[in-house]
PDB file of N, CA and C in Angstrom:
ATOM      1  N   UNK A   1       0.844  -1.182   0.000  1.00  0.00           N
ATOM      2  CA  UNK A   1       0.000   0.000   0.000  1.00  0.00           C
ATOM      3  C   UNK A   1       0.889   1.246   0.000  1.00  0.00           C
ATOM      4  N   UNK A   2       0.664   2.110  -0.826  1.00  0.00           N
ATOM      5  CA  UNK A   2       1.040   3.491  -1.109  1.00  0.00           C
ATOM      6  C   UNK A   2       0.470   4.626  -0.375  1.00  0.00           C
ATOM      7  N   UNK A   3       1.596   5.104   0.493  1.00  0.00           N
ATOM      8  CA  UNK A   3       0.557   6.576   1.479  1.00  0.00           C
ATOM      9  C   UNK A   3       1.282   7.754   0.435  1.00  0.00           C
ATOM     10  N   UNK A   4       0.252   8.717   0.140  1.00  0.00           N
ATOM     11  CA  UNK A   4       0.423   9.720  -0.842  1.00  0.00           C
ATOM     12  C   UNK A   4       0.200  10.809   0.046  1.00  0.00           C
ATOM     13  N   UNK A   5       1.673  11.780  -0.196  1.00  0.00           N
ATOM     14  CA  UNK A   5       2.224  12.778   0.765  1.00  0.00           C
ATOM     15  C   UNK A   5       1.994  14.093  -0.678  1.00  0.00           C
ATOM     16  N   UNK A   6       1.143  15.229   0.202  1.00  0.00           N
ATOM     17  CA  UNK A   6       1.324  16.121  -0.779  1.00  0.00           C
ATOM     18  C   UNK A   6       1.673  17.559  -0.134  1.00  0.00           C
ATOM     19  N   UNK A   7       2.715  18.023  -0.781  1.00  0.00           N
ATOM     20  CA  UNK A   7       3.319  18.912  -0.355  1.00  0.00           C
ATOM     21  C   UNK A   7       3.469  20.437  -1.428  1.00  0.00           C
ATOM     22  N   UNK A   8       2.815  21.454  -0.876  1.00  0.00           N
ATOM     23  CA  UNK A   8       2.588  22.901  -1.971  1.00  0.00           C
ATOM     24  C   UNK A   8       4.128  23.011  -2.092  1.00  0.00           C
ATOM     25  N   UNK A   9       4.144  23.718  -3.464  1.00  0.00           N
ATOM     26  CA  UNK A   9       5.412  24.371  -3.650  1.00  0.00           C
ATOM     27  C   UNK A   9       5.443  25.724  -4.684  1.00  0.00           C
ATOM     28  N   UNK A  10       5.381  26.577  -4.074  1.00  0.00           N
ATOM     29  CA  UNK A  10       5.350  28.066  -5.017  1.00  0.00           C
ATOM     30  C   UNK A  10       6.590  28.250  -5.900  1.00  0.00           C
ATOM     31  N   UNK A  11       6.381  28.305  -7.112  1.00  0.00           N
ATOM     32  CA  UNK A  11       7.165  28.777  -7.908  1.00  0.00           C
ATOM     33  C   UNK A  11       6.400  29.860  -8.970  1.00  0.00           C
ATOM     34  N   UNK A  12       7.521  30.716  -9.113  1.00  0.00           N
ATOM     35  CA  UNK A  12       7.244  32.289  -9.816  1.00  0.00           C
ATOM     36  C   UNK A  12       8.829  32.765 -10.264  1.00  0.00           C
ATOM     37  N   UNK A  13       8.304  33.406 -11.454  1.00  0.00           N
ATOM     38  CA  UNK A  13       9.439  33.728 -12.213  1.00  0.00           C
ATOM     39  C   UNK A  13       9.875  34.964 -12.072  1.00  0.00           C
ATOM     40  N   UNK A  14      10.917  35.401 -11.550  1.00  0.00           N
ATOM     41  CA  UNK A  14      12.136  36.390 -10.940  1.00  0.00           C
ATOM     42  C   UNK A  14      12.310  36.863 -12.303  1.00  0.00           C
ATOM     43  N   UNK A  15      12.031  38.850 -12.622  1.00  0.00           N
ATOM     44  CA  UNK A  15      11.763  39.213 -14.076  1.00  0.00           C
ATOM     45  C   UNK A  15      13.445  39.518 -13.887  1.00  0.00           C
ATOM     46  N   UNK A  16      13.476  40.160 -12.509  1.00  0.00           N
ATOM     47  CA  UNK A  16      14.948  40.925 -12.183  1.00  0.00           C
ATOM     48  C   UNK A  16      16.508  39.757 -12.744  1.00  0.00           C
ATOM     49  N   UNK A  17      16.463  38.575 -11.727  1.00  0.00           N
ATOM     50  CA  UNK A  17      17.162  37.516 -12.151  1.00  0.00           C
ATOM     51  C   UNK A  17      17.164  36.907 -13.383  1.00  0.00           C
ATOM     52  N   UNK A  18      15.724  36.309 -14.000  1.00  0.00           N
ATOM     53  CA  UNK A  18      15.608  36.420 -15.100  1.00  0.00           C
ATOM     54  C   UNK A  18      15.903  34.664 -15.031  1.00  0.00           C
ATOM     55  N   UNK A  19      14.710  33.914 -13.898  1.00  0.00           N
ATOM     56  CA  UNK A  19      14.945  32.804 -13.652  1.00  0.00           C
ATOM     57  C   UNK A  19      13.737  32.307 -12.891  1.00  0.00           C
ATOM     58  N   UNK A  20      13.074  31.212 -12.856  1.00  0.00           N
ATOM     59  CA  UNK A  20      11.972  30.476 -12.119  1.00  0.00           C
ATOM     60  C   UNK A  20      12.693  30.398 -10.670  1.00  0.00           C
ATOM     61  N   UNK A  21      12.031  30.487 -10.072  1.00  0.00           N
ATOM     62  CA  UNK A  21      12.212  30.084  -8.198  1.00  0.00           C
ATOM     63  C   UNK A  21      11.277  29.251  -7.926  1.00  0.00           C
ATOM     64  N   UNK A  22      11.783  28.794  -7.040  1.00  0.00           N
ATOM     65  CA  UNK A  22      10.650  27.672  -6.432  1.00  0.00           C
ATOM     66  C   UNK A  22      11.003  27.298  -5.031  1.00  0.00           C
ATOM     67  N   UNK A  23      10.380  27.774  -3.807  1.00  0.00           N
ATOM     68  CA  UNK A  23       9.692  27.921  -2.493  1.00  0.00           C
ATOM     69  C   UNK A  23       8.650  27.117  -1.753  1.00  0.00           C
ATOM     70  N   UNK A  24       8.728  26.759  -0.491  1.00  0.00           N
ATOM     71  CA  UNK A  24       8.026  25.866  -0.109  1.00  0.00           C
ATOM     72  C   UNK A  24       8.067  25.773   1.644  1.00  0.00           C
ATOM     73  N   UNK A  25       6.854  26.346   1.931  1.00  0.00           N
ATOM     74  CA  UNK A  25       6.363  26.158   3.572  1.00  0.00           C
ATOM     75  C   UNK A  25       6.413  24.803   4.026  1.00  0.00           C
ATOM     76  N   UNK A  26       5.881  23.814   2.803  1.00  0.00           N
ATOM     77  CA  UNK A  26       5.932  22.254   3.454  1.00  0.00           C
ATOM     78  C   UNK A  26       7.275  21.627   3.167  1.00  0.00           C
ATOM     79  N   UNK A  27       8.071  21.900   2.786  1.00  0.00           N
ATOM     80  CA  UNK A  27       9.608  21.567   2.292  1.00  0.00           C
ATOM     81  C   UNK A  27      10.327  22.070   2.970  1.00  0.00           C
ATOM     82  N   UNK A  28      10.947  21.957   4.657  1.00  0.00           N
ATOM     83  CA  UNK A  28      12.172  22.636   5.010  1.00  0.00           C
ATOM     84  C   UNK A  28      13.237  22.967   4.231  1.00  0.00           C
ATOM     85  N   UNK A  29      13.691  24.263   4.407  1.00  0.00           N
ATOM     86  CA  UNK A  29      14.713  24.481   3.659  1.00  0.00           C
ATOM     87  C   UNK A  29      15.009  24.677   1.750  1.00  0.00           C
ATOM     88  N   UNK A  30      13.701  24.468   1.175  1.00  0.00           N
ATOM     89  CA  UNK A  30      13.267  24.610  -0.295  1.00  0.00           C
ATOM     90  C   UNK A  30      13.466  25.932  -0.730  1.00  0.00           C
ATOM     91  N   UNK A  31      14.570  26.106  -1.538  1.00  0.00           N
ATOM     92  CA  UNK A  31      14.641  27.232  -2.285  1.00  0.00           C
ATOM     93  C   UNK A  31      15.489  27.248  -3.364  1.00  0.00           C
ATOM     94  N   UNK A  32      14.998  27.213  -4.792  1.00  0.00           N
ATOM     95  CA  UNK A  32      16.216  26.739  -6.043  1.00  0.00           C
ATOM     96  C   UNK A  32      15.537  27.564  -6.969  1.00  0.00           C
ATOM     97  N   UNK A  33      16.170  27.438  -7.656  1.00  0.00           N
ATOM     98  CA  UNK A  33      15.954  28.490  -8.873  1.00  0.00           C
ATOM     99  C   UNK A  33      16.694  27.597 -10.087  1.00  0.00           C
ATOM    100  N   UNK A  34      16.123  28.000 -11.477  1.00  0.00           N
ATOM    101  CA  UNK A  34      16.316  27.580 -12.985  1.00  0.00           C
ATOM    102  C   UNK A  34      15.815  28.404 -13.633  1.00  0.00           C
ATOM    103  N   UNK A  35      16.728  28.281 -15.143  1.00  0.00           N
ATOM    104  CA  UNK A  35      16.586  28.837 -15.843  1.00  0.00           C
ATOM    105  C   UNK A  35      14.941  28.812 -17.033  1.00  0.00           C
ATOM    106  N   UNK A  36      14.888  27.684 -16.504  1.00  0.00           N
ATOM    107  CA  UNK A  36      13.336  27.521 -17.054  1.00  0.00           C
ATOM    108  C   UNK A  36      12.229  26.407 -16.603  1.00  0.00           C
ATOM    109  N   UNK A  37      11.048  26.408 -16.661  1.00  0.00           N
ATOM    110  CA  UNK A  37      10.436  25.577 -15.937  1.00  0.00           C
ATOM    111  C   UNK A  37      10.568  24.145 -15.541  1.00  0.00           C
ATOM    112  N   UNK A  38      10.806  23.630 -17.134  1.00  0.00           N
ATOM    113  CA  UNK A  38      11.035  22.684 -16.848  1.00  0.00           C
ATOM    114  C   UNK A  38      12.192  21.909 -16.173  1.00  0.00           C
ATOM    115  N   UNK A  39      13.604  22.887 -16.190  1.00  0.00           N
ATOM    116  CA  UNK A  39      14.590  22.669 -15.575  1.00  0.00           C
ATOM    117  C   UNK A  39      14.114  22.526 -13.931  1.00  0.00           C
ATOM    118  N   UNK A  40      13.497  23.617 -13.351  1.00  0.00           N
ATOM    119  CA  UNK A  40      13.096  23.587 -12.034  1.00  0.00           C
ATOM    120  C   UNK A  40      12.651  22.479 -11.781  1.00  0.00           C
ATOM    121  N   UNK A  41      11.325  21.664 -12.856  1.00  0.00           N
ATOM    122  CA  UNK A  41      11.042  20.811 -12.156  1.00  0.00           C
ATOM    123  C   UNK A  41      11.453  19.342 -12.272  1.00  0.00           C
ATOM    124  N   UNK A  42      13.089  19.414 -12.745  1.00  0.00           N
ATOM    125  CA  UNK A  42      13.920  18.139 -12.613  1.00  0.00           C
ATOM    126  C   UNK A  42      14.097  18.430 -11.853  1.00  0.00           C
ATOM    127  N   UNK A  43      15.114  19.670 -11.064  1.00  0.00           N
ATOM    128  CA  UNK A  43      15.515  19.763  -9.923  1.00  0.00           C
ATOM    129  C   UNK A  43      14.665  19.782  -8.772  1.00  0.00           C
ATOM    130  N   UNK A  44      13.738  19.981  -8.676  1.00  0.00           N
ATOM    131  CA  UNK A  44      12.160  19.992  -7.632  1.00  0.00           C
ATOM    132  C   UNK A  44      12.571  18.191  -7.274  1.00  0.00           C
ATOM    133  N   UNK A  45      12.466  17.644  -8.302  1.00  0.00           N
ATOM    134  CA  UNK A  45      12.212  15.719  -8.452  1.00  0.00           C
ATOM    135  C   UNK A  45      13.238  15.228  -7.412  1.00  0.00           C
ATOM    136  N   UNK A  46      14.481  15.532  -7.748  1.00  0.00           N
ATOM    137  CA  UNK A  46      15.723  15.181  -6.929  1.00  0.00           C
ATOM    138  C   UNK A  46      15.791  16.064  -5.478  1.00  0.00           C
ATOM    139  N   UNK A  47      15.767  17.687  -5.824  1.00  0.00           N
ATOM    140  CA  UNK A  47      15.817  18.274  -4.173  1.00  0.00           C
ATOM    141  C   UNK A  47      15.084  17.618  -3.094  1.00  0.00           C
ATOM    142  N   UNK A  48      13.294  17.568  -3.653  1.00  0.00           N
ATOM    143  CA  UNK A  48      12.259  17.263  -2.338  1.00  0.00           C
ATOM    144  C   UNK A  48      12.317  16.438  -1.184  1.00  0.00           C
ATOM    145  N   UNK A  49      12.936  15.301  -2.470  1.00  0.00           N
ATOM    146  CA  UNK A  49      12.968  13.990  -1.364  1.00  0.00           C
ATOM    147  C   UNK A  49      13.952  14.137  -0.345  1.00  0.00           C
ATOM    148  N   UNK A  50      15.280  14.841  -0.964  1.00  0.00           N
ATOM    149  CA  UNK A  50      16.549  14.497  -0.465  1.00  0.00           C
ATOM    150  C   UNK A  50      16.165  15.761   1.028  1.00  0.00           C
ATOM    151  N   UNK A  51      15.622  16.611   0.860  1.00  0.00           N
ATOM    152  CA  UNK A  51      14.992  18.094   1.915  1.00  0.00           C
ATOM    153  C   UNK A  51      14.178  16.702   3.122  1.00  0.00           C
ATOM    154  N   UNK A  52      13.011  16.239   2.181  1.00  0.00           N
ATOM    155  CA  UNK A  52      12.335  15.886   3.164  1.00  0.00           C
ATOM    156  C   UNK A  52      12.728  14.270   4.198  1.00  0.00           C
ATOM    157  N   UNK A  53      14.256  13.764   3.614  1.00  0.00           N
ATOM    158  CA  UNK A  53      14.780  12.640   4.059  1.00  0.00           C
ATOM    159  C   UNK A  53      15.475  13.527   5.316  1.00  0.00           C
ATOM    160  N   UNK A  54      16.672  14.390   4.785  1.00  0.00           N
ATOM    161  CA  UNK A  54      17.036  15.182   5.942  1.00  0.00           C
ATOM    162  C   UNK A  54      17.002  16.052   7.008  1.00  0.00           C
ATOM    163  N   UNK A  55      15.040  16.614   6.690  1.00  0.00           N
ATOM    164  CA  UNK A  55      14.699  17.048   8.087  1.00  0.00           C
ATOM    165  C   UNK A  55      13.364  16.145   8.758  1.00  0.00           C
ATOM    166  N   UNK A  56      13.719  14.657   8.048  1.00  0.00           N
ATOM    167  CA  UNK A  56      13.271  13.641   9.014  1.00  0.00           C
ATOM    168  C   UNK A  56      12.191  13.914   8.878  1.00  0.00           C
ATOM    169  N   UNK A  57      11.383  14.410   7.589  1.00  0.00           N
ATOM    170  CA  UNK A  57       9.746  14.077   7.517  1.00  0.00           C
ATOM    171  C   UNK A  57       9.867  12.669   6.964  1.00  0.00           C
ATOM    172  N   UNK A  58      10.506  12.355   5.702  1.00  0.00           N
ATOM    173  CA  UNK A  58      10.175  10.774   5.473  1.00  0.00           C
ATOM    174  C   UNK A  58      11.470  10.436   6.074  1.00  0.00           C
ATOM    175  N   UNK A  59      11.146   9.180   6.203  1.00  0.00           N
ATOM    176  CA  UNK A  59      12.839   8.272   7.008  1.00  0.00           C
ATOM    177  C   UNK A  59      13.359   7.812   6.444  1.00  0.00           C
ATOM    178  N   UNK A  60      13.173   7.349   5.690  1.00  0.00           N
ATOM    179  CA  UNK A  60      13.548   6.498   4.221  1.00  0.00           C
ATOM    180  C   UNK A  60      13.385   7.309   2.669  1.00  0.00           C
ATOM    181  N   UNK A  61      14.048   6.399   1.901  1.00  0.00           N
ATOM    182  CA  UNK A  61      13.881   6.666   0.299  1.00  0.00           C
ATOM    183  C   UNK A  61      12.496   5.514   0.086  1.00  0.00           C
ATOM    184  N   UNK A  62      11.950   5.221   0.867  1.00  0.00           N
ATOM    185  CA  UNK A  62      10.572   4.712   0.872  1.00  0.00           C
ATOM    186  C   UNK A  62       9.371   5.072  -0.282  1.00  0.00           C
ATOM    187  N   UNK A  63       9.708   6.180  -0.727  1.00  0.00           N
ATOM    188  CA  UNK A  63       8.694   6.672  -1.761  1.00  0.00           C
ATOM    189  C   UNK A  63       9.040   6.043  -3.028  1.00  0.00           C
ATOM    190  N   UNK A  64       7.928   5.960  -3.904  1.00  0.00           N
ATOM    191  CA  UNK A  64       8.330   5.256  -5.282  1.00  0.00           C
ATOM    192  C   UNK A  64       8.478   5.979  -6.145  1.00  0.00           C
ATOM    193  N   UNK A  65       7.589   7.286  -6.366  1.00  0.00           N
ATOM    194  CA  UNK A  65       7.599   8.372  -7.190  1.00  0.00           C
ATOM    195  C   UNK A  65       7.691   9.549  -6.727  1.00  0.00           C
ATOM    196  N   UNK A  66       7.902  10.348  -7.469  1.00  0.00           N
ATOM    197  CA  UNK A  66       7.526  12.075  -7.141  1.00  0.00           C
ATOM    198  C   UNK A  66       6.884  12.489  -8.078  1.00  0.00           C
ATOM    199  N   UNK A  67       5.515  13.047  -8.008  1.00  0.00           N
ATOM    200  CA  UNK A  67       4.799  13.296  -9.295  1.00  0.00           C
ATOM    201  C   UNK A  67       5.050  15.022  -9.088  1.00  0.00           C
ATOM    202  N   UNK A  68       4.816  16.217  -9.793  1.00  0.00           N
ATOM    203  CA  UNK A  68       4.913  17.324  -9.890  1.00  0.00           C
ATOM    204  C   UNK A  68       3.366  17.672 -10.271  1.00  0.00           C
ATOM    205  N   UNK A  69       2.223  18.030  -9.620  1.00  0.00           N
ATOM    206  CA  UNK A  69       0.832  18.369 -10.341  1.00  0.00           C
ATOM    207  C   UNK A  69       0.976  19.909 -10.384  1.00  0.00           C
ATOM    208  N   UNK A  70       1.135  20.790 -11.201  1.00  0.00           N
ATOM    209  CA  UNK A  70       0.706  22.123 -11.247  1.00  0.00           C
ATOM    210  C   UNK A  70      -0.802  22.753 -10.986  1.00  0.00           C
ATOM    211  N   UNK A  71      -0.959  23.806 -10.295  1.00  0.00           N
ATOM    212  CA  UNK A  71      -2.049  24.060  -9.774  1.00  0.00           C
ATOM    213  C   UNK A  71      -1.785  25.334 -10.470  1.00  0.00           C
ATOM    214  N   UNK A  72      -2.419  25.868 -10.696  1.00  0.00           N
ATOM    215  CA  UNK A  72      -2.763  27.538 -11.173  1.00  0.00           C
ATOM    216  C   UNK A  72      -3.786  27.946 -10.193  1.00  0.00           C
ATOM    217  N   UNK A  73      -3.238  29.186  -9.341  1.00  0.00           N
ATOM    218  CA  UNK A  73      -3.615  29.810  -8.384  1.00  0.00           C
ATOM    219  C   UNK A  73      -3.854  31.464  -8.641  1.00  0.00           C
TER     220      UNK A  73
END
């Protein structure tokens, strides 16, 4: 059985930098930036888990996937 963990993550594009950011209240420590969306959200795939292994929300590499759902807010 699969427990499905969902966690917000704000991302908005920096006109000044001239780069996507991406931020997160449920992600200790979440803050990266790319040059374009889709770059962010390789790096989103690899950061989350590795954020949420090391401030001991999951304990393990226990998860099977990381899906990315975009919400428009």
């Amino acid at each position: 059985m699969t427990t499905q963990m969902t966690f917000k993550v704000e991302a908005f594009w920096d006109s000044e930098a001239e780069v996507w950011v991406a931020t997160s209240d449920d992600v200790p420590g979440l803050v990266t930036e790319a040059s374009t969306i889709e770059i962010l959200a390789q790096k989103l795939r690899v950061i989350i888990p590795e954020l949420l292994i090391l401030n001991q929300v999951l304990i393990s590499k226990s998860y099977s996937r990381l899906q990315l759902s975009p919400i428009q807010t």
